[in-house]
C-alpha atoms as a PDB file:
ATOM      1  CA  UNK A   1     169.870 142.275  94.993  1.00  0.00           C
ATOM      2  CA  UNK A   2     167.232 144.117  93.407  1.00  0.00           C
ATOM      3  CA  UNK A   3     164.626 145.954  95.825  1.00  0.00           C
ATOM      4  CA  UNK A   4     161.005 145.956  94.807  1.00  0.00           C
ATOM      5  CA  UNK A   5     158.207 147.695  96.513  1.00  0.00           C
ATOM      6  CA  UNK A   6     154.836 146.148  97.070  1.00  0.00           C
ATOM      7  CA  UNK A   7     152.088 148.512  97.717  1.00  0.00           C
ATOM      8  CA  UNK A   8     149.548 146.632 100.636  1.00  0.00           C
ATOM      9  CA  UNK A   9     145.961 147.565 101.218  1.00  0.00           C
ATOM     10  CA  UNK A  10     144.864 148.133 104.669  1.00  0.00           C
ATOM     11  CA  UNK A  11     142.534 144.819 104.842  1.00  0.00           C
ATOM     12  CA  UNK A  12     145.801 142.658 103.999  1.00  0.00           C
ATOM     13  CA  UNK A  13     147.850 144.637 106.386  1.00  0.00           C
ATOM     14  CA  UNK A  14     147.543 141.452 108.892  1.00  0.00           C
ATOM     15  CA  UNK A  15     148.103 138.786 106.419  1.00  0.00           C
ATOM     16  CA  UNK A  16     151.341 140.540 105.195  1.00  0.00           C
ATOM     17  CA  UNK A  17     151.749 140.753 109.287  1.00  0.00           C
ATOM     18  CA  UNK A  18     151.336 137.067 109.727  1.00  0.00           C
ATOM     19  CA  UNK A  19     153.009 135.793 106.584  1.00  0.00           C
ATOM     20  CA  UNK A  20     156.412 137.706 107.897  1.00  0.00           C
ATOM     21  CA  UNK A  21     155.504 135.936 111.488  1.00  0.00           C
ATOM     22  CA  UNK A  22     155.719 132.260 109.690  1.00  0.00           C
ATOM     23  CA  UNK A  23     158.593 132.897 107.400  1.00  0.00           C
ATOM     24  CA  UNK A  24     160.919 134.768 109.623  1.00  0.00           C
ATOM     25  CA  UNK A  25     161.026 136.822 106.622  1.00  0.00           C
ATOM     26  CA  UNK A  26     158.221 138.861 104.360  1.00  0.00           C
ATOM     27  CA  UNK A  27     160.383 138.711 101.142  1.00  0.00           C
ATOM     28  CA  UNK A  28     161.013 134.736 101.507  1.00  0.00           C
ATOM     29  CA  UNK A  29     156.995 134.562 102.250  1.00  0.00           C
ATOM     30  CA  UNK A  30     156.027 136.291  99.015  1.00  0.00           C
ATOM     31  CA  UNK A  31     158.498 133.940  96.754  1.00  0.00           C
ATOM     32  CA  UNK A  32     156.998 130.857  97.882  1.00  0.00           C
ATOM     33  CA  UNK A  33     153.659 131.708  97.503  1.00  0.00           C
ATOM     34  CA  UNK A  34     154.621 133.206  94.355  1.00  0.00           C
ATOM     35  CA  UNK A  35     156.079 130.185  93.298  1.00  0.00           C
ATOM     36  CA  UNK A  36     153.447 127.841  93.778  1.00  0.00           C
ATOM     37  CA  UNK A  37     151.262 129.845  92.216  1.00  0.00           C
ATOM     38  CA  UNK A  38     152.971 130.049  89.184  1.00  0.00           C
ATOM     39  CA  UNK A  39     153.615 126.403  89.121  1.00  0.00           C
ATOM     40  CA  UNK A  40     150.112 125.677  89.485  1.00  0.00           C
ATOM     41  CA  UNK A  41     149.109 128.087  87.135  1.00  0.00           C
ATOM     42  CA  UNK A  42     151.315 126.691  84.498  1.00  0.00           C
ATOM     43  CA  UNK A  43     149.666 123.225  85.423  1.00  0.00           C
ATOM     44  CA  UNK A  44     145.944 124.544  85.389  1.00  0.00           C
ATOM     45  CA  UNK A  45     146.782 126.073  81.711  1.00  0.00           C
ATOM     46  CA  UNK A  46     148.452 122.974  80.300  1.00  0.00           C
ATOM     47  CA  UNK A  47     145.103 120.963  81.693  1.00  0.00           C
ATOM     48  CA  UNK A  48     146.316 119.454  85.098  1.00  0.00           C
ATOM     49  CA  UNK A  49     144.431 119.557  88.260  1.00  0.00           C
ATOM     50  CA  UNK A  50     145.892 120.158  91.890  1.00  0.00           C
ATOM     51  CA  UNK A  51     145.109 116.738  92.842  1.00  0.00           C
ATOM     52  CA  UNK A  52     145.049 115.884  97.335  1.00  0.00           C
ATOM     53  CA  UNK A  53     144.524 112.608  98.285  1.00  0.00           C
ATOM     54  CA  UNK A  54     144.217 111.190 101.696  1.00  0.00           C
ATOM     55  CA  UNK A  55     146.762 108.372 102.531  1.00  0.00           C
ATOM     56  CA  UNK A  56     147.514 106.067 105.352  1.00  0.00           C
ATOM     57  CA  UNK A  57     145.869 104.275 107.629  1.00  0.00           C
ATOM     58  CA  UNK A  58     142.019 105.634 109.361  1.00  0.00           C
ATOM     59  CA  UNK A  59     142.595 109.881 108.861  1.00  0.00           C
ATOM     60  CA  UNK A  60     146.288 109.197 107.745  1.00  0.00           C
ATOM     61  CA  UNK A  61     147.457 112.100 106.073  1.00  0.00           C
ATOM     62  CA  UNK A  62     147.353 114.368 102.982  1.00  0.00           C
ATOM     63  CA  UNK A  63     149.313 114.078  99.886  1.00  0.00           C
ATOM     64  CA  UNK A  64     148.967 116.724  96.398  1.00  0.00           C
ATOM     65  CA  UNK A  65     150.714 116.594  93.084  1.00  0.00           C
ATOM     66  CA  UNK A  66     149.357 118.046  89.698  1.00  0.00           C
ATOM     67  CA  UNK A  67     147.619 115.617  87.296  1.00  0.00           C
ATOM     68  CA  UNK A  68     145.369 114.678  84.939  1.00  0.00           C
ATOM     69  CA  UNK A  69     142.683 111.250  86.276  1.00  0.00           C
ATOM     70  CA  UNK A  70     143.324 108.861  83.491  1.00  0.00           C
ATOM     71  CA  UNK A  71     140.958 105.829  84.607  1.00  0.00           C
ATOM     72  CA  UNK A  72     139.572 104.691  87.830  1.00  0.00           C
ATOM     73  CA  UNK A  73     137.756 101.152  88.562  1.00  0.00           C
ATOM     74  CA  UNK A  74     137.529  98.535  91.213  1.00  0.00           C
ATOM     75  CA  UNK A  75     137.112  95.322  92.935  1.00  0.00           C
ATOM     76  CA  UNK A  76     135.490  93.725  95.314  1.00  0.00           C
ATOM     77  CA  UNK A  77     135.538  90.209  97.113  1.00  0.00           C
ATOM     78  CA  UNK A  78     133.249  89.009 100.509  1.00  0.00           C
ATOM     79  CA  UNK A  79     136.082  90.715 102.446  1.00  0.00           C
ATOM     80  CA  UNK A  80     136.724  94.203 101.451  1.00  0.00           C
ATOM     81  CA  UNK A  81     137.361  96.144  98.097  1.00  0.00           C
ATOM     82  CA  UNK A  82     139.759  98.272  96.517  1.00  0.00           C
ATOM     83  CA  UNK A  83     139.045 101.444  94.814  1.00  0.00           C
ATOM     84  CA  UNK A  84     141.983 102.741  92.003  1.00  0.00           C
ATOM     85  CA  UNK A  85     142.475 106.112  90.619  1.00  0.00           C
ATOM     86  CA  UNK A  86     144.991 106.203  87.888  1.00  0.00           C
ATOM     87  CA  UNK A  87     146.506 109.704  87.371  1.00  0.00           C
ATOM     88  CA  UNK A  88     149.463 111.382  84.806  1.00  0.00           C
ATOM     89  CA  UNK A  89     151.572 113.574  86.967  1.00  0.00           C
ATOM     90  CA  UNK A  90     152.801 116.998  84.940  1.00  0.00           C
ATOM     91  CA  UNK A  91     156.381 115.126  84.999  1.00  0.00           C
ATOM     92  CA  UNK A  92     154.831 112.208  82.712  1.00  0.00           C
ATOM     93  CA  UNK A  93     154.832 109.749  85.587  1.00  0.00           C
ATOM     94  CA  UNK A  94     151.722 107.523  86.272  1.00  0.00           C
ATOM     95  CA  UNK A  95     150.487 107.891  89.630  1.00  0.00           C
ATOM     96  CA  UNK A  96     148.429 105.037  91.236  1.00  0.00           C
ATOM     97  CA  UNK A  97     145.769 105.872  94.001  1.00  0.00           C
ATOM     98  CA  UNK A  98     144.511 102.766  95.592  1.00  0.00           C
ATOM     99  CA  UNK A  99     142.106 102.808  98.759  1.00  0.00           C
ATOM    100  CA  UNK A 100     141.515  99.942 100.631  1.00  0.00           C
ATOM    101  CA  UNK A 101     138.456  99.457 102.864  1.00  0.00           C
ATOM    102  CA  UNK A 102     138.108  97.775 105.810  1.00  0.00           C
ATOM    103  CA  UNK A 103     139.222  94.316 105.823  1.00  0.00           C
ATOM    104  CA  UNK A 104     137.353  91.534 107.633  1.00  0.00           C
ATOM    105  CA  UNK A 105     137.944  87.925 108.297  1.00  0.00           C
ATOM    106  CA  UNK A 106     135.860  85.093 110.480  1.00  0.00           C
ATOM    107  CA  UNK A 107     136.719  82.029 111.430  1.00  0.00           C
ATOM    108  CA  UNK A 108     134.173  79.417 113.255  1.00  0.00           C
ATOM    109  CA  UNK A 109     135.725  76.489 114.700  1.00  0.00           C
ATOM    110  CA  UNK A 110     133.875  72.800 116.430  1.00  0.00           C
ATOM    111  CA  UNK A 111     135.626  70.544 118.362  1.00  0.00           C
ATOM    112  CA  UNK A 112     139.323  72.268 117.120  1.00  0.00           C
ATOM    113  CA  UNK A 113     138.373  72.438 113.153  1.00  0.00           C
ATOM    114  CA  UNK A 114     137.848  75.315 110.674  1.00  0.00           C
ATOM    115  CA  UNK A 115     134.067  75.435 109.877  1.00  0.00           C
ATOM    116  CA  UNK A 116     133.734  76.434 106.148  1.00  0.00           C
ATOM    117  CA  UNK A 117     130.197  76.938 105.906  1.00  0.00           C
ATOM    118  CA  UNK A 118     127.805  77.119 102.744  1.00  0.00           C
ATOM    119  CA  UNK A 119     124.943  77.803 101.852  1.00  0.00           C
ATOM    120  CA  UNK A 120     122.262  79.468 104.718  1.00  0.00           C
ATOM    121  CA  UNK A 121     124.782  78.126 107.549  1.00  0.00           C
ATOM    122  CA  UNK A 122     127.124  80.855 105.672  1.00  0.00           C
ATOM    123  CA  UNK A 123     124.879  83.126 106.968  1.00  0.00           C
ATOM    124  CA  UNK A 124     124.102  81.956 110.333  1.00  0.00           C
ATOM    125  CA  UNK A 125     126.876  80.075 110.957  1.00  0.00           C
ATOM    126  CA  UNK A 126     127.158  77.456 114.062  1.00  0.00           C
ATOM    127  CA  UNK A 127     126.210  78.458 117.561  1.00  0.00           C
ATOM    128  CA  UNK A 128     129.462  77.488 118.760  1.00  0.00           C
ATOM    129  CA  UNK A 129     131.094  79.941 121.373  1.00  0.00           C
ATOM    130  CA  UNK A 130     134.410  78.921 119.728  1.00  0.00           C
ATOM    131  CA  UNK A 131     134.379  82.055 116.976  1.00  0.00           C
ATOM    132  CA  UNK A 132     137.135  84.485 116.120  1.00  0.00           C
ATOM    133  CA  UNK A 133     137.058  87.036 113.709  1.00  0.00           C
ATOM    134  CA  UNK A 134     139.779  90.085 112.729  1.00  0.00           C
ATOM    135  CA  UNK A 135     139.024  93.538 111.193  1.00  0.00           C
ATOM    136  CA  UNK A 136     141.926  95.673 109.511  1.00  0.00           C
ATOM    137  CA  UNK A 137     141.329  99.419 108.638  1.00  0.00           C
ATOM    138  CA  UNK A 138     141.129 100.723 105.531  1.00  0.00           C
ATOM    139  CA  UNK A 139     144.451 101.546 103.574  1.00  0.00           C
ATOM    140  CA  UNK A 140     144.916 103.871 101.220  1.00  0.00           C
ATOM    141  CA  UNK A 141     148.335 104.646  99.320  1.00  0.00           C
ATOM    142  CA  UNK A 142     150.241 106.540  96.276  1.00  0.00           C
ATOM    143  CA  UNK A 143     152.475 104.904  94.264  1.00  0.00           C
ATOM    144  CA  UNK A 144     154.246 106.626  91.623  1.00  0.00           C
ATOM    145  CA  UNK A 145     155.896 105.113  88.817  1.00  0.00           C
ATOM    146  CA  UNK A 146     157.465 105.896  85.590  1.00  0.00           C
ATOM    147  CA  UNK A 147     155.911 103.627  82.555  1.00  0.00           C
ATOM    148  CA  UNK A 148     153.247 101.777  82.103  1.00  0.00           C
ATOM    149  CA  UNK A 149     154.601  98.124  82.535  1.00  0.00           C
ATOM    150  CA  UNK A 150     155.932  99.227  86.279  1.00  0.00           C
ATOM    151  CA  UNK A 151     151.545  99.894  86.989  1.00  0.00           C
ATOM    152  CA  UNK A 152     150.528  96.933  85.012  1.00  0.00           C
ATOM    153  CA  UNK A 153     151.704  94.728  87.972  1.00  0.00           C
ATOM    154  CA  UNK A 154     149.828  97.146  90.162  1.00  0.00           C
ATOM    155  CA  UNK A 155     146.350  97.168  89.197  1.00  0.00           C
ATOM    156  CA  UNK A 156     143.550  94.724  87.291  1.00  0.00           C
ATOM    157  CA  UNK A 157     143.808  94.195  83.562  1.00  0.00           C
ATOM    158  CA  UNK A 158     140.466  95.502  82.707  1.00  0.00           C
ATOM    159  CA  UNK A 159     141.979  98.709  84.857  1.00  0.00           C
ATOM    160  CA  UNK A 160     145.479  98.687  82.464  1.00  0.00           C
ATOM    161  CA  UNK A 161     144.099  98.728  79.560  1.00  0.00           C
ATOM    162  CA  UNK A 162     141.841 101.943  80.138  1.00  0.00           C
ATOM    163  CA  UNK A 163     144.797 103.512  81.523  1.00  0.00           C
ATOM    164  CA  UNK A 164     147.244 102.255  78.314  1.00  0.00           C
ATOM    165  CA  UNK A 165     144.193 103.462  75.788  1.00  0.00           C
ATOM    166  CA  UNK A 166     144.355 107.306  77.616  1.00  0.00           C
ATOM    167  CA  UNK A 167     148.322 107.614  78.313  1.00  0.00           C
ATOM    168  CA  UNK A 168     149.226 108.878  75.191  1.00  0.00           C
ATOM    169  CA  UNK A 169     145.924 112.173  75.123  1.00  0.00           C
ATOM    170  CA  UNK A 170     146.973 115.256  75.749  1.00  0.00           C
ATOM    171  CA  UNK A 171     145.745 116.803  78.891  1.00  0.00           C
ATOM    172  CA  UNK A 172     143.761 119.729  77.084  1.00  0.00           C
ATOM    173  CA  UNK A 173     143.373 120.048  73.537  1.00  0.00           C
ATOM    174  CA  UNK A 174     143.424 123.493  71.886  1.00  0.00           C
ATOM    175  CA  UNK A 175     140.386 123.626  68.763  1.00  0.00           C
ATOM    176  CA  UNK A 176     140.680 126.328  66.397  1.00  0.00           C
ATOM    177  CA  UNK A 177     136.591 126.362  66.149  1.00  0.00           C
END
């Protein structure tokens, strides 16, 4: 195995220090680090972004991939809405983003029976002490999937068709200008 010295200034002396702490091993450290920053290099040049999204339920947890944001739209009903970011990873695979907000729900009943109210009453509803109502929070996940018929079935038309018009552009194009 090839040896190969690495001169350290004093002000990294500690990070070096810490980085051999972590990794159980300094040279082990260096090629990961040195491997993701190549890879995302190679990404940033051929136009991708290092892309983190938040998924899960509430805080949930993070997720990153390189990619380029094709499209991103939405819908909304009385209950909620959902918010869609379309992405193509640097394999060629279409990543879906979809965050959900809160969803709510409320039920009135009289005498036993499902109120469906209209009108101002929508608003104000009865005075009836016999109300329920349920709240889920938000959800937001990643789906990745490899053409574009496998995401039609996850998002809105309007949404598919943006995404279907972009698939096929090039991340960055070079101009000789």
């Amino acid at each position: 195995m090839p040896n190969k010295t690495i001169y350290v200034s004093d002000d990294d002396l500690a990070l070096y220090k810490r980085a051999q702490e972590l990794a159980g091993n300094l040279s082990q450290a260096i090629s990961i680090a040195l491997r993701r920053y190549v890879e995302l290099e190679e990404g940033r040049l051929d136009g991708f972004d290092e892309i983190t999204v938040r998924v899960g339920r509430g805080a949930g947890r993070k997720q990153r991939f390189s990619g380029v944001l094709l499209a991103e739209g939405g819908r909304s009903n009385k209950n909620g809405y959902e918010a869609f970011k379309v992405y193509r990873s640097r394999t060629g695979k279409f990543v879906l983003y979809a965050d959900r907000t809160n969803q709510f729900t409320a039920n009135q009943t009289v005498d036993g029976e499902d109120q469906n109210y209209t009108g101002w009453r929508s608003w104000i509803g009865s005075f009836s002490s016999n109300q329920t109502w349920s709240m889920a929070q938000g959800e937001a996940t990643l789906h990745v999937v490899d053409t574009l018929e496998e995401l039609h079935a996850l998002i809105p038309d309007d949404l598919y068709a943006l995404v279907e018009e972009a698939a096929d552009q090039p991340a960055v194009e070079d101009l000789n200008i």
